[in-house]
PDB file of N, CA and C in Angstrom:
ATOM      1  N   UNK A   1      29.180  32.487-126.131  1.00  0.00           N
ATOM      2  CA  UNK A   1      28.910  33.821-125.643  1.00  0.00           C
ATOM      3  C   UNK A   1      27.780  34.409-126.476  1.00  0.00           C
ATOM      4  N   UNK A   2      26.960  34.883-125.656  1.00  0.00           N
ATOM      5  CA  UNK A   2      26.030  35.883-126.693  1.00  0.00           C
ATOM      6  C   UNK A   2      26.048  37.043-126.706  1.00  0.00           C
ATOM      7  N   UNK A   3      24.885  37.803-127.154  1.00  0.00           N
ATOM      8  CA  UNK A   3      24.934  39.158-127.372  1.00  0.00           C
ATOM      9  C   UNK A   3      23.958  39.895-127.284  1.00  0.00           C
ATOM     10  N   UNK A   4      23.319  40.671-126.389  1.00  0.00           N
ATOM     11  CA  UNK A   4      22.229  41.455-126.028  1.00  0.00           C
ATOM     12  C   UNK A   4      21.967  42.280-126.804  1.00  0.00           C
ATOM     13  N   UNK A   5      20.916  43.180-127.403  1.00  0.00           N
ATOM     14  CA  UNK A   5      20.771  44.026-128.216  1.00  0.00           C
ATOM     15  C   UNK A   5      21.806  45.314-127.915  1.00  0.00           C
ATOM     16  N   UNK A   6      21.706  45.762-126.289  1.00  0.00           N
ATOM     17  CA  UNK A   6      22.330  46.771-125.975  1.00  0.00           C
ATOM     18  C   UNK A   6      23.939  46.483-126.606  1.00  0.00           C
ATOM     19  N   UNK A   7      24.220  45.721-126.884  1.00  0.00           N
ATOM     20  CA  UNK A   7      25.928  45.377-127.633  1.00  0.00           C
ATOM     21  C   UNK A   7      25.984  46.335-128.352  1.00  0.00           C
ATOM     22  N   UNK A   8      24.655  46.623-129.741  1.00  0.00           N
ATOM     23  CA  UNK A   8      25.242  47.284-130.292  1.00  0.00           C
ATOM     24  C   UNK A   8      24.735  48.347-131.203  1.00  0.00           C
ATOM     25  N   UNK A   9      24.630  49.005-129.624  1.00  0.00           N
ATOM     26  CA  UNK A   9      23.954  50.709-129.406  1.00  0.00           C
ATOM     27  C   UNK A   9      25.597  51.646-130.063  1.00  0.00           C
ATOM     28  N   UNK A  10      26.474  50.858-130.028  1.00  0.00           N
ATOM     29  CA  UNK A  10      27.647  51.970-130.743  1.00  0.00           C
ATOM     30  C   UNK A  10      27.991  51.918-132.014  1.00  0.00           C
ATOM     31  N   UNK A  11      27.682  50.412-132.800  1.00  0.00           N
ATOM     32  CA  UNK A  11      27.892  50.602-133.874  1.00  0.00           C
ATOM     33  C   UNK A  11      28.969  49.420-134.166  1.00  0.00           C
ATOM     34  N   UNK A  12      29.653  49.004-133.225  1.00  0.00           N
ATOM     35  CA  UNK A  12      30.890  48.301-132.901  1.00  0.00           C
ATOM     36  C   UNK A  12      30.292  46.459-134.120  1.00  0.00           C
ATOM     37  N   UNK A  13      31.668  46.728-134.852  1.00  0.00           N
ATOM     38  CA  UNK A  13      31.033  44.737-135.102  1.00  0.00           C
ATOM     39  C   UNK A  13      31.612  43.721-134.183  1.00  0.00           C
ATOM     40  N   UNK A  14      30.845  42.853-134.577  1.00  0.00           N
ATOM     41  CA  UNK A  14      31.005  41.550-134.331  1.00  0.00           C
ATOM     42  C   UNK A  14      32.064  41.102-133.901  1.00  0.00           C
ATOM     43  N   UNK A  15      32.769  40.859-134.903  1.00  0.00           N
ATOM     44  CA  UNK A  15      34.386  40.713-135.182  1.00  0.00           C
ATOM     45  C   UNK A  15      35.390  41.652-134.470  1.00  0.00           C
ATOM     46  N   UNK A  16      35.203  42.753-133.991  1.00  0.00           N
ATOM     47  CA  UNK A  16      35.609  43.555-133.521  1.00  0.00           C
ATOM     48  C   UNK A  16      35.717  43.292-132.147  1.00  0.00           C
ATOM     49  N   UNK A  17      34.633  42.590-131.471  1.00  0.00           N
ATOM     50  CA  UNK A  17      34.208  42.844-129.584  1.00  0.00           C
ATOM     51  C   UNK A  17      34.745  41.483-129.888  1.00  0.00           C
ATOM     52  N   UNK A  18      34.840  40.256-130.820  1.00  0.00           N
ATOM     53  CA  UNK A  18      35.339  39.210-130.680  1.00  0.00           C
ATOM     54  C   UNK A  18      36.754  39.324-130.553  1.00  0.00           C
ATOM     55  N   UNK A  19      37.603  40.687-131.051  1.00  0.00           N
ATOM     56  CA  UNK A  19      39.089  40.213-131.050  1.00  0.00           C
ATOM     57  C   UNK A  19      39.352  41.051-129.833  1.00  0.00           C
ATOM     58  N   UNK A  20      38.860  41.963-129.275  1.00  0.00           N
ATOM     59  CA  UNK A  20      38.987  42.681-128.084  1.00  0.00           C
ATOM     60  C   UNK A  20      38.986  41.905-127.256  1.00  0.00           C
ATOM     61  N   UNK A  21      37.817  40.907-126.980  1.00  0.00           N
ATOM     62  CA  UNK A  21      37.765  39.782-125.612  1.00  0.00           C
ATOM     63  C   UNK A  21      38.574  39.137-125.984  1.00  0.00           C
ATOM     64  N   UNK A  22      39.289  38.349-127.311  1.00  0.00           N
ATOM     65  CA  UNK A  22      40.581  37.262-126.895  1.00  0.00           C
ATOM     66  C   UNK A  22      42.048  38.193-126.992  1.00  0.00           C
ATOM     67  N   UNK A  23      42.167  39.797-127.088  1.00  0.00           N
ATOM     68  CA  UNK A  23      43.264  40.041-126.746  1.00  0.00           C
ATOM     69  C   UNK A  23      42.872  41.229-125.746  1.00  0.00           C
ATOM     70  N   UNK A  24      42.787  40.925-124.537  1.00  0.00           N
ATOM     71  CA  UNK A  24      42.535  41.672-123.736  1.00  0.00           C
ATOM     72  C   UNK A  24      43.615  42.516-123.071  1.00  0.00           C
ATOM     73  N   UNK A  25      43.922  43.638-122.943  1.00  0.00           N
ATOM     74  CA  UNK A  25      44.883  44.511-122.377  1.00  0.00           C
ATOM     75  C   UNK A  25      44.700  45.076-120.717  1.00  0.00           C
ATOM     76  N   UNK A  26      43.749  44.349-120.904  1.00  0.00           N
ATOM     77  CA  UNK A  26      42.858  45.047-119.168  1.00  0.00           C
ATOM     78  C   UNK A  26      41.588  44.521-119.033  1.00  0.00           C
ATOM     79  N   UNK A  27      41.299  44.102-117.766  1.00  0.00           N
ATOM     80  CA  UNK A  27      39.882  43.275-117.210  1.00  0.00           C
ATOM     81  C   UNK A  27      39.761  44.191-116.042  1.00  0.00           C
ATOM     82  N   UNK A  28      38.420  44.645-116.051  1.00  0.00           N
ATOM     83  CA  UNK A  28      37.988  45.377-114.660  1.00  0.00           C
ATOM     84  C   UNK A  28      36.388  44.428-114.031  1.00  0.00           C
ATOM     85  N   UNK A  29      36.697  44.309-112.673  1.00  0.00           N
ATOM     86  CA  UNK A  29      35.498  43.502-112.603  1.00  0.00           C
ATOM     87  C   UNK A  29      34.811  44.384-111.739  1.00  0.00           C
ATOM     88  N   UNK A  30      33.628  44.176-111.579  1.00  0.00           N
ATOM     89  CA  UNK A  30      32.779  44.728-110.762  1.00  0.00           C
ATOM     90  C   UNK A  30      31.299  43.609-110.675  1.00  0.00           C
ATOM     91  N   UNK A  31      30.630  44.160-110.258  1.00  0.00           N
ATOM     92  CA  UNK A  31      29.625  43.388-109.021  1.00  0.00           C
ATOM     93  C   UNK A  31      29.044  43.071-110.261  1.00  0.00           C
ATOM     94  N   UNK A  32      28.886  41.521-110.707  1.00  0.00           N
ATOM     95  CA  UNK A  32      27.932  40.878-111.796  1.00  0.00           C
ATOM     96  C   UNK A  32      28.740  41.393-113.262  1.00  0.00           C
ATOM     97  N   UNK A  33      30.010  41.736-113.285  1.00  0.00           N
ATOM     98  CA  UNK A  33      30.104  41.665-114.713  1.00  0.00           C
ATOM     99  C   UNK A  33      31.454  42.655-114.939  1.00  0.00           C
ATOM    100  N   UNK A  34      32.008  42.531-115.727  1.00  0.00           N
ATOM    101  CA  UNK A  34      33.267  42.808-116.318  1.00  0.00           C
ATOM    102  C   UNK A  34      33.672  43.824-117.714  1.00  0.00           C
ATOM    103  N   UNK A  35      34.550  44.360-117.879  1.00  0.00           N
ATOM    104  CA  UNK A  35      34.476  45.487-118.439  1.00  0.00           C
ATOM    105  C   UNK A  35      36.144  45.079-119.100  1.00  0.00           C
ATOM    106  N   UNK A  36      36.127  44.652-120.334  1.00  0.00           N
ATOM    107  CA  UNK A  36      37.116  44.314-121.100  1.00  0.00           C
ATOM    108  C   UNK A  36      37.954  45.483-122.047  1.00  0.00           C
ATOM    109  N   UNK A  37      39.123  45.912-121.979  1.00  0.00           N
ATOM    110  CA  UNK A  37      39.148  46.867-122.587  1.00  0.00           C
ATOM    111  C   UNK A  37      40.526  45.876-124.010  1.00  0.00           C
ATOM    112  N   UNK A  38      40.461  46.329-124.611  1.00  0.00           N
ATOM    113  CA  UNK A  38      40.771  45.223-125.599  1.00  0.00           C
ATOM    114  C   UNK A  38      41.264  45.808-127.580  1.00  0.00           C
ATOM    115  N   UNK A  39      41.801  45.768-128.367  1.00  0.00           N
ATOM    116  CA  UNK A  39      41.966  46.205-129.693  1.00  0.00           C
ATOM    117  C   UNK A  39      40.826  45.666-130.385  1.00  0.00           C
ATOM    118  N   UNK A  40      40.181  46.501-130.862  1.00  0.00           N
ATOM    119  CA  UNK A  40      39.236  46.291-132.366  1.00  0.00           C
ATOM    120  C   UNK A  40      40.345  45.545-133.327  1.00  0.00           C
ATOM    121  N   UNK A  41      39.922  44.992-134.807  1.00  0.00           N
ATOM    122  CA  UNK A  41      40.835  44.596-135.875  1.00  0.00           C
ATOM    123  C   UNK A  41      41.813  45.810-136.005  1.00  0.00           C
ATOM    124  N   UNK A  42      41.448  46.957-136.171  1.00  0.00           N
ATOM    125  CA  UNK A  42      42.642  48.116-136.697  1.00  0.00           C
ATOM    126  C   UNK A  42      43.393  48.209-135.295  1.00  0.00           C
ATOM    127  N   UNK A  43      43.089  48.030-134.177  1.00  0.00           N
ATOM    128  CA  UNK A  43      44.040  48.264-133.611  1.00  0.00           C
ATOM    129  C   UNK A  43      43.503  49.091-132.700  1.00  0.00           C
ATOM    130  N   UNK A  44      42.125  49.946-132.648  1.00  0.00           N
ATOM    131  CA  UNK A  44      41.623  50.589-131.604  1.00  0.00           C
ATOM    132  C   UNK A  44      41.561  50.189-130.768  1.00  0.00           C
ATOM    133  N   UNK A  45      41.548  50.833-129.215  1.00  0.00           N
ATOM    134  CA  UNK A  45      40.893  50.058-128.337  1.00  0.00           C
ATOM    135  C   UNK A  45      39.730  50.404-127.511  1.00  0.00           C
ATOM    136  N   UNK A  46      38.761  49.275-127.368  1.00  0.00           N
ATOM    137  CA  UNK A  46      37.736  49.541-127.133  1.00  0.00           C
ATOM    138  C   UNK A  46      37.106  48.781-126.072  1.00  0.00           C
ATOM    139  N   UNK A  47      35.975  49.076-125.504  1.00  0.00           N
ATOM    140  CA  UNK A  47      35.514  48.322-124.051  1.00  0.00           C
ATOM    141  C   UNK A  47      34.390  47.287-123.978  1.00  0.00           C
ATOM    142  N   UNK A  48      34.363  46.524-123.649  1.00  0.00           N
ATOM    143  CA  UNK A  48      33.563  45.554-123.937  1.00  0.00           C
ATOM    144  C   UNK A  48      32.946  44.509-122.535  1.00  0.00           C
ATOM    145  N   UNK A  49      31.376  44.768-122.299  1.00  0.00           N
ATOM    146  CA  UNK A  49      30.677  44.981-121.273  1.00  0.00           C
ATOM    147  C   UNK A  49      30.277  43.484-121.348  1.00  0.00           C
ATOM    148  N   UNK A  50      30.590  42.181-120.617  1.00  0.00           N
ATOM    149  CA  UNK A  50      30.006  41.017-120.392  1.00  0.00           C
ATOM    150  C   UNK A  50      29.574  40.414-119.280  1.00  0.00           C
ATOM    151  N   UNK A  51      28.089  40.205-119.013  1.00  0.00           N
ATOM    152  CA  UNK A  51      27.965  40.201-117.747  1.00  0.00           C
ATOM    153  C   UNK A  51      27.902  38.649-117.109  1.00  0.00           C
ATOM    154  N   UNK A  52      27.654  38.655-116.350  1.00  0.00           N
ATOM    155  CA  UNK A  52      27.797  37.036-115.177  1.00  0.00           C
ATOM    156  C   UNK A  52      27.254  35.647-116.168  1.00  0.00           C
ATOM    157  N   UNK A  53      26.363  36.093-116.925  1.00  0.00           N
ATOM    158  CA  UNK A  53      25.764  35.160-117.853  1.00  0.00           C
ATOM    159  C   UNK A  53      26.504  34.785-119.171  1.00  0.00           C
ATOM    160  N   UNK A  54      27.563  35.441-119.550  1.00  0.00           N
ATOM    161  CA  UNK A  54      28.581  35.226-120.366  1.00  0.00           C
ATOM    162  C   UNK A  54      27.656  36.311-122.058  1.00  0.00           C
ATOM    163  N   UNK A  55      26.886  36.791-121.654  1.00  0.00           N
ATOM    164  CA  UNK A  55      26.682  37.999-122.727  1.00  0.00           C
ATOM    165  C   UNK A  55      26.917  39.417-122.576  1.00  0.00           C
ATOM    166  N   UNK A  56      27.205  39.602-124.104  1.00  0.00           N
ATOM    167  CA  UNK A  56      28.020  41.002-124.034  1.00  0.00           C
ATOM    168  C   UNK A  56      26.893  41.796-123.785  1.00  0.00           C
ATOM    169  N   UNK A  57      26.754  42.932-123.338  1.00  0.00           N
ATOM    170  CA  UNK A  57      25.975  43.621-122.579  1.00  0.00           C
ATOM    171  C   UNK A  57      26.325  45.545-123.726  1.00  0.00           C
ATOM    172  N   UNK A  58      27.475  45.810-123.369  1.00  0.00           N
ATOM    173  CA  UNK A  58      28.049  46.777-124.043  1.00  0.00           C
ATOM    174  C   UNK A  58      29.359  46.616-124.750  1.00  0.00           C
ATOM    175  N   UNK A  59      29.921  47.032-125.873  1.00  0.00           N
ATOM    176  CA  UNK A  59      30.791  47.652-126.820  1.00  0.00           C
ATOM    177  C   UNK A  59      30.828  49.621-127.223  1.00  0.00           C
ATOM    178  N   UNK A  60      31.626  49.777-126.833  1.00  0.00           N
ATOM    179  CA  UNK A  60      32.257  51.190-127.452  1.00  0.00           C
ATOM    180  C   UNK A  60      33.737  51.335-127.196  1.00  0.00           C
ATOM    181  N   UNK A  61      33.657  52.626-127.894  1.00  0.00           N
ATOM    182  CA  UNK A  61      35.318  52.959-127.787  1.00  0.00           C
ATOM    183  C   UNK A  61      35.632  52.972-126.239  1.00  0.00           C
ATOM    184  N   UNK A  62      37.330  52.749-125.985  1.00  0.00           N
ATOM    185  CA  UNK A  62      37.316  52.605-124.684  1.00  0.00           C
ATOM    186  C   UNK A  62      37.558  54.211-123.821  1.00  0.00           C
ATOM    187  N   UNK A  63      36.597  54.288-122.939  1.00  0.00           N
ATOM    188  CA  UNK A  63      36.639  55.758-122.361  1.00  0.00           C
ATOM    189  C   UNK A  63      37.320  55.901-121.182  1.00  0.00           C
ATOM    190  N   UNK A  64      38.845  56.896-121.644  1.00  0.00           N
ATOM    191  CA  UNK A  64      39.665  57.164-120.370  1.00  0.00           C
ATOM    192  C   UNK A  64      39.436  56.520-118.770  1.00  0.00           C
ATOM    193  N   UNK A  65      38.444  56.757-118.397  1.00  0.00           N
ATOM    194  CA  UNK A  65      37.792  56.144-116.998  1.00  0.00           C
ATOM    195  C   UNK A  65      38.459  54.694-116.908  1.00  0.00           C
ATOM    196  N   UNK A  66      38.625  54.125-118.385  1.00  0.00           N
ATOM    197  CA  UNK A  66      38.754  52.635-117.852  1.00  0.00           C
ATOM    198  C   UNK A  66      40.232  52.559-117.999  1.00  0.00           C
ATOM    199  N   UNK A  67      40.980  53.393-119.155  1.00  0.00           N
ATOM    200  CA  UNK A  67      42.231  53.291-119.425  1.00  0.00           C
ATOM    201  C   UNK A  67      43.193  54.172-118.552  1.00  0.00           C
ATOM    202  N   UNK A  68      42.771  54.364-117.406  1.00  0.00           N
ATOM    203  CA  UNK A  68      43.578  55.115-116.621  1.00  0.00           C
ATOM    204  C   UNK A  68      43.161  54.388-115.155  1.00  0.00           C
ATOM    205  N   UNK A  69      42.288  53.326-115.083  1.00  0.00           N
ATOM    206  CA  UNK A  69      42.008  52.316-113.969  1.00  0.00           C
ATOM    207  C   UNK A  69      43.011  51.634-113.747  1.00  0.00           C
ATOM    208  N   UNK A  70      43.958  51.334-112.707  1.00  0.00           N
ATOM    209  CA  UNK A  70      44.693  50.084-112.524  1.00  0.00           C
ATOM    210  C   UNK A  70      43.755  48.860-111.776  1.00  0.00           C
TER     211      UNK A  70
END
């Protein structure tokens, strides 16, 4: 998997969007790409933007919009 510059316009690490995508709490898909909402190491949770090409695109905290999506 890689990582686009836009990854990390929030600040988010590495390690962080890595443990969010392998414990994922919610997958939203949409047209070309997916929207992972997932725990940081402490336990936050946060959203994580990977598109059709298998790079992360965006990371930030996860914003209501997605945590109130079924």
């Amino acid at each position: 998997m890689g990582f686009l510059k836009s990854a990390w316009k929030h600040g988010l690490a590495r390690e962080d969007i890595d443990h969010a995508l392998s414990n994922p709490v919610a997958v939203h898909y949409f047209d070309g790409y997916v929207i992972v909402i997932g725990p940081s190491r402490s336990g936050h949770l946060i959203e994580v933007g990977v598109n059709d090409d298998d790079f992360v695109f965006h990371a930030m905290s996860a914003r209501e919009k997605f945590l109130r999506r079924k």
